[in-house]
Protein backbone atom coordinates (compact mmCIF):
# COMPACT_ATOMS: atom_id res chain seq x y z
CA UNK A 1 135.44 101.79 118.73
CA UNK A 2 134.05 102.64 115.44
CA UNK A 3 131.31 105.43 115.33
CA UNK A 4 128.08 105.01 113.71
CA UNK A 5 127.14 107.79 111.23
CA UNK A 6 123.48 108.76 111.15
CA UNK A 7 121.65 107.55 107.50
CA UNK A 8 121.13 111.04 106.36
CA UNK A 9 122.07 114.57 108.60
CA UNK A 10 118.85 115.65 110.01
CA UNK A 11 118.10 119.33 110.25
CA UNK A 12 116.86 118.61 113.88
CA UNK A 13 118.63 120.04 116.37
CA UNK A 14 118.15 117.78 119.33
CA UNK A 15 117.46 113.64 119.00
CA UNK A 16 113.32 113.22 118.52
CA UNK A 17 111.42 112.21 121.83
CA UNK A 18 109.65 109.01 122.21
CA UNK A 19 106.38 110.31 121.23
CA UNK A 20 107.78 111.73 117.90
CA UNK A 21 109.71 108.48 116.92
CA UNK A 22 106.34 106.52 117.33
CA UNK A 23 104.31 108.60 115.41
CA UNK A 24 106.82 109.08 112.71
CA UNK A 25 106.79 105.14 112.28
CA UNK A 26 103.32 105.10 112.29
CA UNK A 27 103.70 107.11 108.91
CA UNK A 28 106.31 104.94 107.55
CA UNK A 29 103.56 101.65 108.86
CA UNK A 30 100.57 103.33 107.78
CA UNK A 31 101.46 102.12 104.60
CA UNK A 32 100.61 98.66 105.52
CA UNK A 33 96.92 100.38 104.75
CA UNK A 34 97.22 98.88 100.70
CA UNK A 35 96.66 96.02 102.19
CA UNK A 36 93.31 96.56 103.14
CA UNK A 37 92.67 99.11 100.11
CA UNK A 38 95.22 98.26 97.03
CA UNK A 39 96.66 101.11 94.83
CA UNK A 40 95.59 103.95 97.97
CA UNK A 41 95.63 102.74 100.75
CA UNK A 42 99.35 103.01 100.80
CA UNK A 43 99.06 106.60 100.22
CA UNK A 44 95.75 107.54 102.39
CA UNK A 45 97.38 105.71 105.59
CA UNK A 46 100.73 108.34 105.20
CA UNK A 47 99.13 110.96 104.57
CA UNK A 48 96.22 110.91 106.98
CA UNK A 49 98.89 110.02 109.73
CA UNK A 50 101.38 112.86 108.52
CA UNK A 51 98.33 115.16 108.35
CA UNK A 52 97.16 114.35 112.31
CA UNK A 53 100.55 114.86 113.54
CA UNK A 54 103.06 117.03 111.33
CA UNK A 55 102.54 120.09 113.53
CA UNK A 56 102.88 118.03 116.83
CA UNK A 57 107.02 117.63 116.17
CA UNK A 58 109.20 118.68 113.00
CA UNK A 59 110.95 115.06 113.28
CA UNK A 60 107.33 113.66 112.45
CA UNK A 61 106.65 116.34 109.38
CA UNK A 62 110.12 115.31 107.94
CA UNK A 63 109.28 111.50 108.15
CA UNK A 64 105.62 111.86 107.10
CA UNK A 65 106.75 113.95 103.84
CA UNK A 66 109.76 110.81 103.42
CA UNK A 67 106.58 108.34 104.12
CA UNK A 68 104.31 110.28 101.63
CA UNK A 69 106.58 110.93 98.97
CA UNK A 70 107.62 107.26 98.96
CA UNK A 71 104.19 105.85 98.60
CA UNK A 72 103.61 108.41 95.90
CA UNK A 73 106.76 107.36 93.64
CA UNK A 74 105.71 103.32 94.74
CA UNK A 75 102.29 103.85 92.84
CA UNK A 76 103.30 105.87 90.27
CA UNK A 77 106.17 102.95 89.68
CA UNK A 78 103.70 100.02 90.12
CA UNK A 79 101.04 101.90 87.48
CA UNK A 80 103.95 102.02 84.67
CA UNK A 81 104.80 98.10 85.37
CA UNK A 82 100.83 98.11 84.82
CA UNK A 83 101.51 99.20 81.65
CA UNK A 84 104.43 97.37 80.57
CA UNK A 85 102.21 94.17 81.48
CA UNK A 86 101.05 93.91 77.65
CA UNK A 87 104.88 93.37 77.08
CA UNK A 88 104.95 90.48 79.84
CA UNK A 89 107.88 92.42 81.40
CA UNK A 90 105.44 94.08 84.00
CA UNK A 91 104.59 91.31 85.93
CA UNK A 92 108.34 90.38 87.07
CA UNK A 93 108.86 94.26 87.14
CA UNK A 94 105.57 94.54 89.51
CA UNK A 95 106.70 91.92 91.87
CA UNK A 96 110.29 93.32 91.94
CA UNK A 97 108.93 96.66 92.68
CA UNK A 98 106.62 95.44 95.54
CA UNK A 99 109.10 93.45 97.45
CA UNK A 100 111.63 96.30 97.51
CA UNK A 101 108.70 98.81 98.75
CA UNK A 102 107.95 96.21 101.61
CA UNK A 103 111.48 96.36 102.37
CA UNK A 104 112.40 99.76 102.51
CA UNK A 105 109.07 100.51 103.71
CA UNK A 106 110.11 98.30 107.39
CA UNK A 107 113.69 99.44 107.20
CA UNK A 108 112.47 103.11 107.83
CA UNK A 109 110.22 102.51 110.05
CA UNK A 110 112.63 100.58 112.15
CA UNK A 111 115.21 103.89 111.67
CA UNK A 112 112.09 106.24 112.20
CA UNK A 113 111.44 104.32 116.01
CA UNK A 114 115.47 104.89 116.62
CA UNK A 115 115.12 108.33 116.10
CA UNK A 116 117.76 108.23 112.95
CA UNK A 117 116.48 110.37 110.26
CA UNK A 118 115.83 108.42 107.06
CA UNK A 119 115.44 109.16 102.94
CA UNK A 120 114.40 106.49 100.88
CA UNK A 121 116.65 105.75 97.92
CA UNK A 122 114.82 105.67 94.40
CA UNK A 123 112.23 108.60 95.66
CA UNK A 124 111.02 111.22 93.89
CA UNK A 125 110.41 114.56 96.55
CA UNK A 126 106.74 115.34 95.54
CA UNK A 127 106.71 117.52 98.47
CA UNK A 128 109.56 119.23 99.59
């Protein structure tokens, strides 16, 4: 009986199709990309997905920005733990801040495949 509420209102009118909800998961998965090129690849895989397919379907240009901007604020946060690793407080910081990218980095993909618009929490909007 009790009614799910969407994670954030979209400004879509209708529910993504199929082909939208894949590729806008690909831009939340692309991501995955730092493994095979640490510190960009987790921004190159976004963007060169969001950049293929942002005119194909708005819902895939909202998520790709989400994916992008996320990635973005992830580096920028793992280059001050960088920093802060002369203090010894970087290196617990650094692992802290990777697990909760993984994280939130499968959690919107997962929402991105169900067609439910998501926003990451603890993002800064490079591009609006």
């Amino acid at each position: 009986m009790s009614e799910q509420q969407p994670d954030v209102p979209s400004t879509l009118p209708t529910p993504p199709a199929a082909e939208a909800r894949k590729w806008a998961m690909l831009c939340h998965y692309a991501a995955f990309a730092w493994f095979l090129a640490p510190m960009v690849g987790n921004v190159v895989g976004p963007l060169v997905v969001w950049q293929l397919k942002r005119e194909s379907d708005p819902y895939v240009d909202e998520q790709g920005r989400e994916a992008l901007n996320f990635q973005l604020t992830l580096s920028l946060a793992l280059m001050v733990c960088g920093v802060l690793a002369w203090l010894l407080i970087g290196f617990p910081l650094m692992l802290l801040v990777s697990v909760v990218g993984l994280v939130l980095t499968i959690i919107a993909g997962i929402k991105a495949n169900e067609g439910r618009p998501w926003r990451y929490p603890f993002c800064i909007r490079f591009l609006k």
